[in-house]
Protein backbone atom coordinates (compact mmCIF):
# COMPACT_ATOMS: atom_id res chain seq x y z
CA UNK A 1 39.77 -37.93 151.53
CA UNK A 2 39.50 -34.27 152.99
CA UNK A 3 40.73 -32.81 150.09
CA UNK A 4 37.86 -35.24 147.97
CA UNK A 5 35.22 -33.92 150.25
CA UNK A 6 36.23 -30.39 150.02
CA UNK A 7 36.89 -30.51 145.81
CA UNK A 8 32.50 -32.13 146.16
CA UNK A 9 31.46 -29.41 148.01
CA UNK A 10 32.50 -26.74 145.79
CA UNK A 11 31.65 -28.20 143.22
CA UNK A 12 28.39 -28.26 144.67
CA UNK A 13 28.09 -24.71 145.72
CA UNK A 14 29.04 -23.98 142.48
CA UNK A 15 26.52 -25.90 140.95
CA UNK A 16 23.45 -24.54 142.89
CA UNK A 17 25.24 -20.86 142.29
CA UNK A 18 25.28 -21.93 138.96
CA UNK A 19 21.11 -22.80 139.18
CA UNK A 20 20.31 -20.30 141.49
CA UNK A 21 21.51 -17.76 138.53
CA UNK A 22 20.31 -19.42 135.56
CA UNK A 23 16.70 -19.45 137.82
CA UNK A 24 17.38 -15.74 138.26
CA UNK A 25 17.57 -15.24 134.59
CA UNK A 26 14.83 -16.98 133.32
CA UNK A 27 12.65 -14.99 136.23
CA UNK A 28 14.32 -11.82 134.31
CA UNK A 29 13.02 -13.10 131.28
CA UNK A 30 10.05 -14.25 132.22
CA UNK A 31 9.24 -10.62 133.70
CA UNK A 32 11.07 -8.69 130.78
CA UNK A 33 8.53 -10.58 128.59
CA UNK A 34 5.05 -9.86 130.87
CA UNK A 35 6.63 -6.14 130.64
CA UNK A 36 6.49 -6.11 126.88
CA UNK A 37 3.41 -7.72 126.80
CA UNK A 38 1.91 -4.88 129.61
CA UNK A 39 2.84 -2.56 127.20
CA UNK A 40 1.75 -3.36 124.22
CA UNK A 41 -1.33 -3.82 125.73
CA UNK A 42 -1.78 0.03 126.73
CA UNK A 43 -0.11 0.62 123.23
CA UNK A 44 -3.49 -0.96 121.95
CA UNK A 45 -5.66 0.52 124.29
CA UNK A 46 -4.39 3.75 123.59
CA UNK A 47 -5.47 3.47 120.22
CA UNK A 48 -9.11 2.04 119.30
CA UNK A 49 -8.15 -1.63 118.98
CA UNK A 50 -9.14 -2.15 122.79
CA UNK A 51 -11.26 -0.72 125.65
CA UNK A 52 -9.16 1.61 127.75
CA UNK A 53 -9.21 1.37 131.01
CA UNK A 54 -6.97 3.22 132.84
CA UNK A 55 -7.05 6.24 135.59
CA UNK A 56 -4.98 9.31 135.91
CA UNK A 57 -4.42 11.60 139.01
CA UNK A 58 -3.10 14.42 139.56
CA UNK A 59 -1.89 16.21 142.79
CA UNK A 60 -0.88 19.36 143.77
CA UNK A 61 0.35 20.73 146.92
CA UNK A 62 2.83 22.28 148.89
CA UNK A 63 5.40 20.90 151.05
CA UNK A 64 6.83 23.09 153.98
CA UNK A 65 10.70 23.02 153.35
CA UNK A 66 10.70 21.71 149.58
CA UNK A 67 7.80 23.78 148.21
CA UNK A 68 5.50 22.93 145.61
CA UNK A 69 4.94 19.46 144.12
CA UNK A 70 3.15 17.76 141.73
CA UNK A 71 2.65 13.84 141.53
CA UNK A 72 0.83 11.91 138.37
CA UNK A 73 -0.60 8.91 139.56
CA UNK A 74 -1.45 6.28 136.11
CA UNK A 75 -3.48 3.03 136.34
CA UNK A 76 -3.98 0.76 133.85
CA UNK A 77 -6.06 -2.28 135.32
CA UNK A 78 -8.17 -4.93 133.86
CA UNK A 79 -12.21 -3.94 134.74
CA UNK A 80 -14.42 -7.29 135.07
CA UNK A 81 -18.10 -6.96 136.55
CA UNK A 82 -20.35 -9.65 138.26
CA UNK A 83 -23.39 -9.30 140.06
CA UNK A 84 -21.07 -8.00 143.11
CA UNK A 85 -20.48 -4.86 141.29
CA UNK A 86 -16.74 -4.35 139.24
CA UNK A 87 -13.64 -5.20 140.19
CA UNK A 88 -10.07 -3.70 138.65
CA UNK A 89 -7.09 -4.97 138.32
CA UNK A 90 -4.20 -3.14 138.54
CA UNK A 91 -1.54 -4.61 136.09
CA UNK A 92 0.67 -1.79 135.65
CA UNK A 93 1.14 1.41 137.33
CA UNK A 94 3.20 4.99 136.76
CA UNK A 95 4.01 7.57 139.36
CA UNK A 96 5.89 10.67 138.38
CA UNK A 97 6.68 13.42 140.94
CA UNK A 98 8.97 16.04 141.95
CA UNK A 99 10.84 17.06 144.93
CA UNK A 100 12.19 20.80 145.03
CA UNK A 101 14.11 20.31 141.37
CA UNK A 102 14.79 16.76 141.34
CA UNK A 103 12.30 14.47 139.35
CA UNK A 104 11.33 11.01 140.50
CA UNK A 105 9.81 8.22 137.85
CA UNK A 106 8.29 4.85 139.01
CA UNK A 107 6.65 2.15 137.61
CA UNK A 108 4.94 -0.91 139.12
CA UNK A 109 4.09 -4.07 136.83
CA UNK A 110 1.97 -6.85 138.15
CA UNK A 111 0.33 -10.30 137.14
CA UNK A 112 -3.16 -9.51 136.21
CA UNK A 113 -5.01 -12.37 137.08
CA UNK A 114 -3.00 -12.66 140.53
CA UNK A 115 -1.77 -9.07 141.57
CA UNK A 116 1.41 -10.59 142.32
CA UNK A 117 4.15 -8.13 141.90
CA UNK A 118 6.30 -8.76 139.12
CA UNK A 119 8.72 -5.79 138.22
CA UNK A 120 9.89 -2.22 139.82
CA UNK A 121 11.47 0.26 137.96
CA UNK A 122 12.52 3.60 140.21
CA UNK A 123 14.64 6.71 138.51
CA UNK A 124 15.47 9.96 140.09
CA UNK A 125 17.77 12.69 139.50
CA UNK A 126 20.54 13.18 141.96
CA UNK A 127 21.94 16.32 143.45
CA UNK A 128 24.71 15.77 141.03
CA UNK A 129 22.82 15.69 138.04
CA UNK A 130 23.09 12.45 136.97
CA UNK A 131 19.97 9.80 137.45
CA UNK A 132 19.86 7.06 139.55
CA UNK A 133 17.64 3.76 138.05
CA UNK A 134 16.60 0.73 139.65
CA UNK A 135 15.38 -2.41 138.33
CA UNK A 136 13.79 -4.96 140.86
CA UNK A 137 12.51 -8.51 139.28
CA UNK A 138 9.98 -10.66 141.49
CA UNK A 139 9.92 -14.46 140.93
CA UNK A 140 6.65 -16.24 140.75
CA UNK A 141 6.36 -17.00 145.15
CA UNK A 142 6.63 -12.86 145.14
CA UNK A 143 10.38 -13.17 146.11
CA UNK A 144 13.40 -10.63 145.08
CA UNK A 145 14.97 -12.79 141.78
CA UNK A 146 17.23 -10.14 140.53
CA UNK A 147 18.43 -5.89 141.27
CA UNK A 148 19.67 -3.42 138.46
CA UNK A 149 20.99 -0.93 140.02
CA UNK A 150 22.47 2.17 138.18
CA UNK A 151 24.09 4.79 141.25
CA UNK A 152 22.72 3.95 144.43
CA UNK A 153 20.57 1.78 146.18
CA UNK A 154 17.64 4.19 147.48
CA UNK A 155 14.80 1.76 149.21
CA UNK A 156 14.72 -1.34 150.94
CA UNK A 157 13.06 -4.62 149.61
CA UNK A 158 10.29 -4.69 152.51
CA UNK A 159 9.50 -1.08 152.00
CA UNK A 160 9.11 -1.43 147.85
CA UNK A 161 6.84 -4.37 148.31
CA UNK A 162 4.89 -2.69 150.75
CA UNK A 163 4.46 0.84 148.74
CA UNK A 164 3.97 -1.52 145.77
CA UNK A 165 0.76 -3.22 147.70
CA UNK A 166 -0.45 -0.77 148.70
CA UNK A 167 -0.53 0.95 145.37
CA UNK A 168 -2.36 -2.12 143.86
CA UNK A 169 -4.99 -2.08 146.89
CA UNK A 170 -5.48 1.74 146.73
CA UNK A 171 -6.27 2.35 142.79
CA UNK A 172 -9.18 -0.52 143.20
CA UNK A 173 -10.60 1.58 146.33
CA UNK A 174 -10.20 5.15 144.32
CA UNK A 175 -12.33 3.68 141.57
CA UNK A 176 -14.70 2.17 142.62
CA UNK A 177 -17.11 4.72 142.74
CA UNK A 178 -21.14 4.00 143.87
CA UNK A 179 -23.38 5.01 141.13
């Protein structure tokens, strides 16, 4: 009977293992297919198919100990107006930045129509000269479905979802301008 009981319960584990990563990959999917779709839809907006609205920033300063850097901020959001005034939505955002020699890449996509955060993509060169890339996948309740990871680990989940929100608060704030 023990030996019964114990055979069910892995085969039960194994089952919801089983689920749990089939889940995974359909949130991949899912996200891998929003991605696409976020691009294609700057691809068209880029062009004259489509309104563009997006917002660019550029920074440069110096850092004591690592000298000077530069940081490209890119926005692509969704613009809707009311008689409140506009509102943006961020649905996909680029950062690109350098400290001392080594060159950092990010990119943040997010549902539209709920901010939620969907997909993180982080590369940097390492002292050795090879690049580090990191793929983070966000199911629909805003919860870690699936890591990529290509060299090392380099954040922590609470820290990316935080940098990520406050990313997506931020650009709304920078652009909305009084006129």
């Amino acid at each position: 009977m023990k030996k019964f009981l114990f055979a069910v319960s892995v085969l039960l584990l194994s089952l919801g293992a089983s689920a749990l990563a089939q889940d995974n990959a359909s949130v991949v999917k899912s996200v891998r297919a929003a991605y696409a779709a976020a691009k294609e839809k700057i691809k068209m907006a880029d062009g004259e198919m489509a309104p563009r609205n997006d917002a660019v920033a550029t920074l440069h300063y110096n850092v004591p100990a690592t000298g000077p850097r530069t940081t490209v901020a890119h926005c692509y959001f969704d613009l809707d107006t009311d008689e409140d005034g506009a509102h943006y939505y961020p649905y996909f955002i680029t950062l690109k930045y350098n400290v001392t020699v080594r060159d950092f890449y990010e990119e943040y996509l997010y549902d539209p129509e709920s901010g939620r955060l969907l997909f993180v993509f982080l590369q940097q060169d390492t002292f050795e000269g090879t690049k580090n890339e990191e793929r983070y996948y966000y199911d629909d309740l805003g919860h870690l479905a699936a890591v990529n990871i290509t060299g090392e680990r380099t954040v922590e989940d609470a820290a990316l979802v935080s940098h990520a929100e406050a990313l997506r608060m931020i650009i709304p704030k920078f652009l909305d301008f009084p006129y």
